[in-house]
Structures are given as C-alpha cells and as structure tokens.
N, C-alpha and C. Protein backbone atom coordinates (compact mmCIF):
# COMPACT_ATOMS: atom_id res chain seq x y z
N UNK A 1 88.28 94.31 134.78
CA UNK A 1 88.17 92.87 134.95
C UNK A 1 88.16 92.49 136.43
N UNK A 2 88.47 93.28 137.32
CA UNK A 2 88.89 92.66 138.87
C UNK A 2 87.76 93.24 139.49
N UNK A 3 86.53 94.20 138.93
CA UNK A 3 85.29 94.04 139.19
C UNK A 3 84.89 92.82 139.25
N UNK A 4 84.45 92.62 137.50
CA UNK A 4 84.12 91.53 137.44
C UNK A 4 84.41 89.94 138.32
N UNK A 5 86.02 89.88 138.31
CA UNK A 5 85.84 88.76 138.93
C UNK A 5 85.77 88.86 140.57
N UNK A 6 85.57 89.82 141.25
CA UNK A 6 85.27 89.78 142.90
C UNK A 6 83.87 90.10 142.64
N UNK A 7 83.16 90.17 141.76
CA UNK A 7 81.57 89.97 141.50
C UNK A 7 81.04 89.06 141.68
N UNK A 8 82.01 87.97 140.61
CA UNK A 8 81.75 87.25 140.54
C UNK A 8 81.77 86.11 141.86
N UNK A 9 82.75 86.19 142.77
CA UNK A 9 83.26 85.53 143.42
C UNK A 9 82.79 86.00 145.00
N UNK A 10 82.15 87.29 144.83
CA UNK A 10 80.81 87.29 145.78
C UNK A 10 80.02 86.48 145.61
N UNK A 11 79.13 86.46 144.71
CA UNK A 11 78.10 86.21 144.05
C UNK A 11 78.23 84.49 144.27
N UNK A 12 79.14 83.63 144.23
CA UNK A 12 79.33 82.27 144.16
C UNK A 12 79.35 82.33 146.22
N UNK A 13 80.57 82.90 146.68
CA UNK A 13 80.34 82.43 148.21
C UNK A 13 79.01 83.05 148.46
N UNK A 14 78.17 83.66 147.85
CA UNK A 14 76.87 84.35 148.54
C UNK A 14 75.98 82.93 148.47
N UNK A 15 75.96 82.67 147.52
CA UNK A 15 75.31 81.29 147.06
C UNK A 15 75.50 80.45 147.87
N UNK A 16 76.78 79.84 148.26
CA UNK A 16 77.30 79.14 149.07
C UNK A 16 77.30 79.03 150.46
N UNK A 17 77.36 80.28 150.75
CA UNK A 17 76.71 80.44 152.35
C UNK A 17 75.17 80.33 152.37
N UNK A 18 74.73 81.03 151.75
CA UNK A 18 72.69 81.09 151.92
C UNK A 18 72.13 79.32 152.35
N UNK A 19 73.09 78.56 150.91
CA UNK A 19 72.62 77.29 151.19
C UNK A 19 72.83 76.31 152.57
N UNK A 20 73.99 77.03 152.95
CA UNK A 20 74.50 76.60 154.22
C UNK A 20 74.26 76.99 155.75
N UNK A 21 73.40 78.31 155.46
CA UNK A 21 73.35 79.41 156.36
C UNK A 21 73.23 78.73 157.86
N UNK A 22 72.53 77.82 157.64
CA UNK A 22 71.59 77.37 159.35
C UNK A 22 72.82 76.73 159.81
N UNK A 23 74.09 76.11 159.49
CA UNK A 23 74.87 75.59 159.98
C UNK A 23 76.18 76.08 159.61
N UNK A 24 76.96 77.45 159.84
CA UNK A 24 77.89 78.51 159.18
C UNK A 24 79.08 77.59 160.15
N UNK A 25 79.35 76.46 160.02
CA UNK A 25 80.73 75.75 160.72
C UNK A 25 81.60 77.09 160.33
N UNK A 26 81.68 76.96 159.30
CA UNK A 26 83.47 77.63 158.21
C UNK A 26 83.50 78.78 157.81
N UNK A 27 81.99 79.83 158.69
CA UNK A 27 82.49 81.10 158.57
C UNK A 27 82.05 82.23 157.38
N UNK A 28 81.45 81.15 156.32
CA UNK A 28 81.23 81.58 154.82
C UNK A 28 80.72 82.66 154.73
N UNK A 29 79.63 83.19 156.06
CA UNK A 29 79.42 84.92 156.08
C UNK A 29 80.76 85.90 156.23
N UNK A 30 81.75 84.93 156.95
CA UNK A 30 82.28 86.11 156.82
C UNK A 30 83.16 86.06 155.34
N UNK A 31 83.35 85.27 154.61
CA UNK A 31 83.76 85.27 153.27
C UNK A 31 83.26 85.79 152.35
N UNK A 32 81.74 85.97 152.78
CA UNK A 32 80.71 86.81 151.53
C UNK A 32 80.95 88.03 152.08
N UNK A 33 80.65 88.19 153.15
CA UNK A 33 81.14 90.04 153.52
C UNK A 33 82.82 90.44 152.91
N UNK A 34 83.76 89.41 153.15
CA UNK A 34 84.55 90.68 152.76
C UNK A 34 84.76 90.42 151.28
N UNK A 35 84.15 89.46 150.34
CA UNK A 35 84.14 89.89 148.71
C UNK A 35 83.10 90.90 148.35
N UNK A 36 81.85 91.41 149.25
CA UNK A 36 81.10 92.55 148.76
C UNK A 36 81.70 93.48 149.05
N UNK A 37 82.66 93.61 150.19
CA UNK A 37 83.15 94.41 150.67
C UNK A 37 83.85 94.99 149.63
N UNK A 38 84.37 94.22 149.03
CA UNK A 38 85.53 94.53 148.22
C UNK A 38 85.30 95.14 147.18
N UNK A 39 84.14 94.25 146.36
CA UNK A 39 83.65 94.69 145.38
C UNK A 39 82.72 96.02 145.34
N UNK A 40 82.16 96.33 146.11
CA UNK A 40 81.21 98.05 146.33
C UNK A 40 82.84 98.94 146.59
N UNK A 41 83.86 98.30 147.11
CA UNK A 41 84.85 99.02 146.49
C UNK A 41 85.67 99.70 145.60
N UNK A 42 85.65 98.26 144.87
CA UNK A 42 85.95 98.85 143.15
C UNK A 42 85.21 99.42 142.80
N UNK A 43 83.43 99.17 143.00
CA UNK A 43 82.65 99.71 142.10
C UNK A 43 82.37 101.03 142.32
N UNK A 44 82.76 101.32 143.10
CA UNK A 44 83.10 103.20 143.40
C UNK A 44 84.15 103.66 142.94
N UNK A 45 85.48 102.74 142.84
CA UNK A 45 86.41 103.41 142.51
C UNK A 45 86.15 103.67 140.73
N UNK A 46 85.65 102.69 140.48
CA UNK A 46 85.74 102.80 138.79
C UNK A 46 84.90 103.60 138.38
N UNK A 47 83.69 104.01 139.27
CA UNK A 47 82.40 104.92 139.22
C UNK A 47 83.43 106.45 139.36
N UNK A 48 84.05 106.61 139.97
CA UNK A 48 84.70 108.16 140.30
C UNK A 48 85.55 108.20 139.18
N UNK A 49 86.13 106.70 138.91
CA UNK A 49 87.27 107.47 137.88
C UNK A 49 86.67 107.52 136.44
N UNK A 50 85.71 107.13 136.26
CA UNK A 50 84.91 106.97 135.04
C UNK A 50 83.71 108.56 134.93
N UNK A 51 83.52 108.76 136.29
CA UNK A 51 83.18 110.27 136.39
C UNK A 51 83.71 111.64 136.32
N UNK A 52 85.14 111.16 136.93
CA UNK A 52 86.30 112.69 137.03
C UNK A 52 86.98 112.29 135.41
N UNK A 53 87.63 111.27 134.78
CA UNK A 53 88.44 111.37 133.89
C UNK A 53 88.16 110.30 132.70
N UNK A 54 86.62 109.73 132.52
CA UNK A 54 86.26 109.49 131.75
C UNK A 54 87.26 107.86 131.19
N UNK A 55 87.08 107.70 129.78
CA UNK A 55 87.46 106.16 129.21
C UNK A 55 86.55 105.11 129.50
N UNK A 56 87.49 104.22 129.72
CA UNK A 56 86.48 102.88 129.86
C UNK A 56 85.75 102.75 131.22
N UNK A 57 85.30 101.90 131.67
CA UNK A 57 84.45 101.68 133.00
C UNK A 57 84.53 100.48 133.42
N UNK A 58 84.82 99.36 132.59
CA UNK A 58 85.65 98.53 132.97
C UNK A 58 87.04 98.04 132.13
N UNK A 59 87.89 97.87 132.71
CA UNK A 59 89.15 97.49 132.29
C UNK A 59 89.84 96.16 131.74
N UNK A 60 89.78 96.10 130.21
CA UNK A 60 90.04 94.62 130.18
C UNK A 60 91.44 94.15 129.56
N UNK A 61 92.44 94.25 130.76
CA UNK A 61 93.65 93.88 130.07
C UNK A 61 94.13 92.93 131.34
N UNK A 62 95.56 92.19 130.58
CA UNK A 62 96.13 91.16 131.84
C UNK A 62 96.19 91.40 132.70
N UNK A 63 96.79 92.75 132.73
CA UNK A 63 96.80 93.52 134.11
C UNK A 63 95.85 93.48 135.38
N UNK A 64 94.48 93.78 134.42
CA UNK A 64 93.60 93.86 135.20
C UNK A 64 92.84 92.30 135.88
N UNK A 65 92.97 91.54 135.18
CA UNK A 65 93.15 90.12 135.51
C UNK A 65 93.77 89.46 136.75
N UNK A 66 94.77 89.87 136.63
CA UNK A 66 95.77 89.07 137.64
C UNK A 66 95.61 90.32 138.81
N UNK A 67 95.43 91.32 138.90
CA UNK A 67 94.95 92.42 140.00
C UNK A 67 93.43 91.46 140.64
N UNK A 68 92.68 91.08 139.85
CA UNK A 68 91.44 90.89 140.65
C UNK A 68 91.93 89.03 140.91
N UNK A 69 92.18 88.16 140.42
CA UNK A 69 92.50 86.94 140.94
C UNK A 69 93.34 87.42 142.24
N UNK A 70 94.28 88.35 142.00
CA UNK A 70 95.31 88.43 143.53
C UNK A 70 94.38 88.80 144.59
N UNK A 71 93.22 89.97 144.10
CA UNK A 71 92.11 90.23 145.18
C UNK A 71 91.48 89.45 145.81
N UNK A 72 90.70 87.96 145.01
CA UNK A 72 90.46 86.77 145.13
C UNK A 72 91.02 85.90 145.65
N UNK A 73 92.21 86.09 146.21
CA UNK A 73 93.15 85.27 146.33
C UNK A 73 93.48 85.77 148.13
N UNK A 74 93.55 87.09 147.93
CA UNK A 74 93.87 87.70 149.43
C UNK A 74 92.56 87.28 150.71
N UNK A 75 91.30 87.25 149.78
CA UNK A 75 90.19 87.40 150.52
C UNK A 75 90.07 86.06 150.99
N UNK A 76 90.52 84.93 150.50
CA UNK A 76 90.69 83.69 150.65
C UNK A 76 91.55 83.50 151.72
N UNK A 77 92.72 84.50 151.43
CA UNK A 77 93.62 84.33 152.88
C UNK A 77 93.35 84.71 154.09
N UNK A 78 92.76 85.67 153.96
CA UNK A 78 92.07 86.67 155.50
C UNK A 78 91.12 85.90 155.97
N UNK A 79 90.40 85.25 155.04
CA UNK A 79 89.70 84.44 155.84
C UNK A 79 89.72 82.77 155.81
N UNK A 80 90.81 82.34 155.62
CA UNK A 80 91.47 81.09 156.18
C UNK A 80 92.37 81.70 157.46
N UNK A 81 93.06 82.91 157.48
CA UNK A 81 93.50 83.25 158.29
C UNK A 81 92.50 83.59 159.80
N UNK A 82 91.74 83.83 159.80
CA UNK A 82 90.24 84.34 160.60
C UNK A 82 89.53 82.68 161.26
N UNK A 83 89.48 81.89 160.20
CA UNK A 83 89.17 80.50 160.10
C UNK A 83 90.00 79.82 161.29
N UNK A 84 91.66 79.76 160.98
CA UNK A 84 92.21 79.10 161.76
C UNK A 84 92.21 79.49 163.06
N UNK A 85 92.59 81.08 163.31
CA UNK A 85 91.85 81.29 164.54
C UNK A 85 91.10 80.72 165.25
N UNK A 86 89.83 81.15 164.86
CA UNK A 86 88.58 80.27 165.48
C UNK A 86 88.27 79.00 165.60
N UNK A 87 89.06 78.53 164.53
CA UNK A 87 89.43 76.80 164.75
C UNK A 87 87.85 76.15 165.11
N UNK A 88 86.79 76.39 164.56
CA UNK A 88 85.58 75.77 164.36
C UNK A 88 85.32 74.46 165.21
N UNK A 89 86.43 73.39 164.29
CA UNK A 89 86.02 72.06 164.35
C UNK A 89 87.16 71.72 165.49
N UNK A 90 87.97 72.69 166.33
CA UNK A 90 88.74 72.63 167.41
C UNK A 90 89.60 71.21 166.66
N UNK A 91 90.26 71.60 165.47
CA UNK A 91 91.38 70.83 164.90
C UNK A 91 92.38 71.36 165.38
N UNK A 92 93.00 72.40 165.67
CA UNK A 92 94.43 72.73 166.71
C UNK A 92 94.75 72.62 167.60
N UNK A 93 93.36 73.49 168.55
CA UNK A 93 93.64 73.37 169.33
C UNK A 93 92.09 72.87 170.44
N UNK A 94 92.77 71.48 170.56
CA UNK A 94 91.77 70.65 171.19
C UNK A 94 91.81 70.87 172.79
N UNK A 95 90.00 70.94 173.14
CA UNK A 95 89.91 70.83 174.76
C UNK A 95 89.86 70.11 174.88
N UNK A 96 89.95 69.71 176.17
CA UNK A 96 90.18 68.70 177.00
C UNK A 96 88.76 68.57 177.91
N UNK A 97 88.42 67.45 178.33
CA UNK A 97 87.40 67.38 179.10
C UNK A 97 87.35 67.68 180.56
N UNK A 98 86.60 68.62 181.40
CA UNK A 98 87.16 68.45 182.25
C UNK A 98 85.57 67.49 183.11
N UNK A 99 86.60 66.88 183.92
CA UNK A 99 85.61 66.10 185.37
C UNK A 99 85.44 66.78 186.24
C-alpha cells in the first residue's frame, strides 16, 4: 500500500508542478523529485523481495497504510523544511532596501 500511495502522491505533485512549471515560487520540483525518489525506492524494494522470497508484491494491510501516509507525510516535511529555508516570498526574512 505505501507504493501505492507515494505513487500516487508523485503522480498528483507531478501534475502540479508541470502546470506551474514556468513560475516554481514553492519549489514543487523539488517535491516531485523527492516522492519519485521515494517511490523507485519502494519499487525496488518490493521488486527484490518479491524476487528473493516470493508472496505478495504489494502489501495490503493497516500497517502498510499508515507506513506510506507517514512517507507522505515526511516528504511534505523535508520540503516545507527546504521551503522555509529559501523563504521564496522573503516572508522571514525580509531585505531591506539599500540606497
């Protein structure tokens, strides 16, 4: 399931940036990079373990649920965290003009 939903949740900021692309204020490339990131992650991991020890290939229990929302959830933070940094719209930390 935590394929699925960092698939999914590529797949929506991918959307979201493309439409936005010519004017990236908030960074949204870098939000689509690190949910593919993430996701060609799992999808190897579940590819090896579905190759060395067989069963399912994707996993559908609570468990696996609340593992990929928390994934969803982190990637959101790293990059609000990344965001505030860079402070875009210089909401923190404001220049000053100089004469």
């Amino acid at each position: 399931m935590w394929l699925i939903l960092l698939a999914s949740a590529a797949t929506l900021t991918t959307a979201i940036w493309y439409s936005k692309a010519e004017n990236d204020v908030y960074m949204l490339k870098l939000l689509t990079l690190i949910y593919w990131g993430a996701t060609i992650m799992v999808l190897v991991d579940h590819a090896m373990g579905y190759l060395m020890e067989g069963g399912d290939f994707l996993e559908m229990t609570a468990e696996a649920t609340v593992l990929g929302t928390i994934l969803v959830i982190t990637g959101l933070i790293i990059w609000e965290i990344a965001l505030l940094l860079k402070d875009p719209k210089k909401a923190l930390y404001k220049r000053h003009a100089q004469n």
